[in-house]
C-alpha atoms as a PDB file:
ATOM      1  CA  UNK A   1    -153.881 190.456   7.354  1.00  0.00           C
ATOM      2  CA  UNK A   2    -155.632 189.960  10.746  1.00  0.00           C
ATOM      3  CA  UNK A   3    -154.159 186.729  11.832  1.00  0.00           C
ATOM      4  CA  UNK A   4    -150.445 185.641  12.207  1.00  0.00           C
ATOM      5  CA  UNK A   5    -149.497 181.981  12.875  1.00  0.00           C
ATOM      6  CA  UNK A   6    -146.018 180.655  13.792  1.00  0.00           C
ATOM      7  CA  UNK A   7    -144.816 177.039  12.001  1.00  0.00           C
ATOM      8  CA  UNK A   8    -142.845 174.917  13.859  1.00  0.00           C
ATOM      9  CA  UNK A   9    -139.970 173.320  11.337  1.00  0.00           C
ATOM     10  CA  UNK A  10    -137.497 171.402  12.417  1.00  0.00           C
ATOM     11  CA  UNK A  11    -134.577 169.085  10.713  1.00  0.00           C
ATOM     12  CA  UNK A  12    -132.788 166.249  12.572  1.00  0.00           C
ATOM     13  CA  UNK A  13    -129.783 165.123  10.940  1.00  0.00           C
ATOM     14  CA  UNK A  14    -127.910 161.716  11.701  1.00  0.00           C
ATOM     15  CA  UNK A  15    -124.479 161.415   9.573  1.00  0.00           C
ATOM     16  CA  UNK A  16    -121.576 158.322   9.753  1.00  0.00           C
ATOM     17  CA  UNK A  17    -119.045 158.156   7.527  1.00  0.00           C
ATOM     18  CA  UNK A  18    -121.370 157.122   4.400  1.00  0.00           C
ATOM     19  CA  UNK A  19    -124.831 158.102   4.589  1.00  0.00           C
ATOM     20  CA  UNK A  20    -126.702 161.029   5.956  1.00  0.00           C
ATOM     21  CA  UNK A  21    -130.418 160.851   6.896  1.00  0.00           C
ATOM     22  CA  UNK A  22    -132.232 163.866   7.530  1.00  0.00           C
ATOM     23  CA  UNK A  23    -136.168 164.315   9.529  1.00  0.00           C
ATOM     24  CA  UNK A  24    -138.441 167.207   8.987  1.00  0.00           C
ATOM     25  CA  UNK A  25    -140.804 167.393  11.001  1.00  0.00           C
ATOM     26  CA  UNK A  26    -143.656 170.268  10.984  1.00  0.00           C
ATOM     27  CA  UNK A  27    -146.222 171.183  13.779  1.00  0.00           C
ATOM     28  CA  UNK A  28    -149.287 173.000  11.934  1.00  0.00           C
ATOM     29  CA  UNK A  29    -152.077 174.545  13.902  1.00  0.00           C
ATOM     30  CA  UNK A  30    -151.582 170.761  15.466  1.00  0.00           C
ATOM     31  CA  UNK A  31    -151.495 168.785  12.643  1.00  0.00           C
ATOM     32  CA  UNK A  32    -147.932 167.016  12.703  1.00  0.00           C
ATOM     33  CA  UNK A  33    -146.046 166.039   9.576  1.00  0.00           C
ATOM     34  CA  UNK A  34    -142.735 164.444   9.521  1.00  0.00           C
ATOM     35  CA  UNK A  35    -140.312 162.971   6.792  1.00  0.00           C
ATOM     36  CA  UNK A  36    -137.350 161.481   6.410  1.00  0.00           C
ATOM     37  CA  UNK A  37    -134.592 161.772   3.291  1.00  0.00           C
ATOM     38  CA  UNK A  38    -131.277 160.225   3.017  1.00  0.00           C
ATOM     39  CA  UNK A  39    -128.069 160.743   1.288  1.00  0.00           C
ATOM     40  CA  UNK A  40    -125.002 158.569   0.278  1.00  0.00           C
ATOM     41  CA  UNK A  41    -121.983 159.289  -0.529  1.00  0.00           C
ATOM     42  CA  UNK A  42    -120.154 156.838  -3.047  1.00  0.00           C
ATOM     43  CA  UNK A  43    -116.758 155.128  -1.088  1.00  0.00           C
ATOM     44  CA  UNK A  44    -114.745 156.475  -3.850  1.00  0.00           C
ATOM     45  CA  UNK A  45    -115.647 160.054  -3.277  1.00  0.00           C
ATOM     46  CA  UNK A  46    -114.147 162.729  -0.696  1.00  0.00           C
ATOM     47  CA  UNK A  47    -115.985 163.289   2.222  1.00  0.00           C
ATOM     48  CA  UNK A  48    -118.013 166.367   1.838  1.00  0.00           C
ATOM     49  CA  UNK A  49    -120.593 166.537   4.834  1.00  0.00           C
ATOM     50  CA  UNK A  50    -122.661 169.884   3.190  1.00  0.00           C
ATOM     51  CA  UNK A  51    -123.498 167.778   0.480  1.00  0.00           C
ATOM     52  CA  UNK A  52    -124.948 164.807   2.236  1.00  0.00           C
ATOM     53  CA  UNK A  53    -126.847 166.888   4.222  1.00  0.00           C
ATOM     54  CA  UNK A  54    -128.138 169.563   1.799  1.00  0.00           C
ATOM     55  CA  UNK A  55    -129.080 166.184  -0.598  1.00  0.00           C
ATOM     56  CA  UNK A  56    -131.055 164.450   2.470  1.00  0.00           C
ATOM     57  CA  UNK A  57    -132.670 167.850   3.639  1.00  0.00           C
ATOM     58  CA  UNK A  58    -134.160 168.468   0.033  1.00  0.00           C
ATOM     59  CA  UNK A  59    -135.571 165.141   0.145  1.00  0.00           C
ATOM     60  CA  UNK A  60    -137.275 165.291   3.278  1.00  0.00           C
ATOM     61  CA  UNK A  61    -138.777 168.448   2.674  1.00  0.00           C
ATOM     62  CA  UNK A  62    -139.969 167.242  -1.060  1.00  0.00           C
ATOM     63  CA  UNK A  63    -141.621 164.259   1.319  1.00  0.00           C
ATOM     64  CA  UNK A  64    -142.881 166.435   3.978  1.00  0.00           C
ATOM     65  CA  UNK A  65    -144.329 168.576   0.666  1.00  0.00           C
ATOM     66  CA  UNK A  66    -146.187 165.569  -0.691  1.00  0.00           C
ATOM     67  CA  UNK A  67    -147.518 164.737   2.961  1.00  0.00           C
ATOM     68  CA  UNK A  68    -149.535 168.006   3.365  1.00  0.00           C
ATOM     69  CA  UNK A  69    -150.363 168.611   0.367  1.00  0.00           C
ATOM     70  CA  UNK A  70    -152.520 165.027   0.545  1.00  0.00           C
ATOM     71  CA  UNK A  71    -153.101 166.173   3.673  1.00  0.00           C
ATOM     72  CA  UNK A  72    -154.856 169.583   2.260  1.00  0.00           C
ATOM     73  CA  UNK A  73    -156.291 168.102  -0.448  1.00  0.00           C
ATOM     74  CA  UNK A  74    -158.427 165.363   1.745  1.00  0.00           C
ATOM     75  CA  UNK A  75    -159.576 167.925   3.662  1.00  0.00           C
ATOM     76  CA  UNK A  76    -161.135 169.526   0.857  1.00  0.00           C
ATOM     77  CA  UNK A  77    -162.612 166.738  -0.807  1.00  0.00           C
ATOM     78  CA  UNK A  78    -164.344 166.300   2.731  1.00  0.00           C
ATOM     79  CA  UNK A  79    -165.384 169.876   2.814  1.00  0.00           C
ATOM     80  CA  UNK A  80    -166.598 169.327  -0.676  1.00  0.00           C
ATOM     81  CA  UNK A  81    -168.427 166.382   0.369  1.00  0.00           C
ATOM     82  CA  UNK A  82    -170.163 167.958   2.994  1.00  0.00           C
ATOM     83  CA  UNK A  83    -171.004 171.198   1.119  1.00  0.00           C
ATOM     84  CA  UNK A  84    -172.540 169.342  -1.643  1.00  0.00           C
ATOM     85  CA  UNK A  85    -175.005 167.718   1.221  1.00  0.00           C
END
């Protein structure tokens, strides 16, 4: 391999007592992608913080997976486009 790269991830969590939202966001070669997932808990449940958050990271990152994937697969469709020229 004769380049190496280093990606940028970062999660922001917010919590209260009820709901936990979570914000990936991802810095690629420039190209910025950020999501967002939350988590409730039911009122009738414990509090258990690890699972809010684990629940509201997983869904950001399956957003933030959708996002550049689109995000890969327009740019192929316009290399594509312009290959086919």
């Amino acid at each position: 391999m004769d380049t190496e790269t280093d990606v940028v991830l970062s999660i922001h969590l917010a919590e209260d007592d009820t709901e936990t939202t979570a914000t990936a966001t991802l810095d690629l070669r420039g190209d910025l992608f950020e999501a967002s997932g939350q988590a409730r808990r039911n009122p009738i449940d414990p509090p258990r913080p690890s699972i809010g958050e684990e629940l509201a990271i997983a869904r950001a990152l399956a957003k933030l997976e959708e996002r550049i994937m689109d995000r890969a697969q327009d740019k192929i469709d316009r290399y594509l486009v312009h290959e086919t020229d």
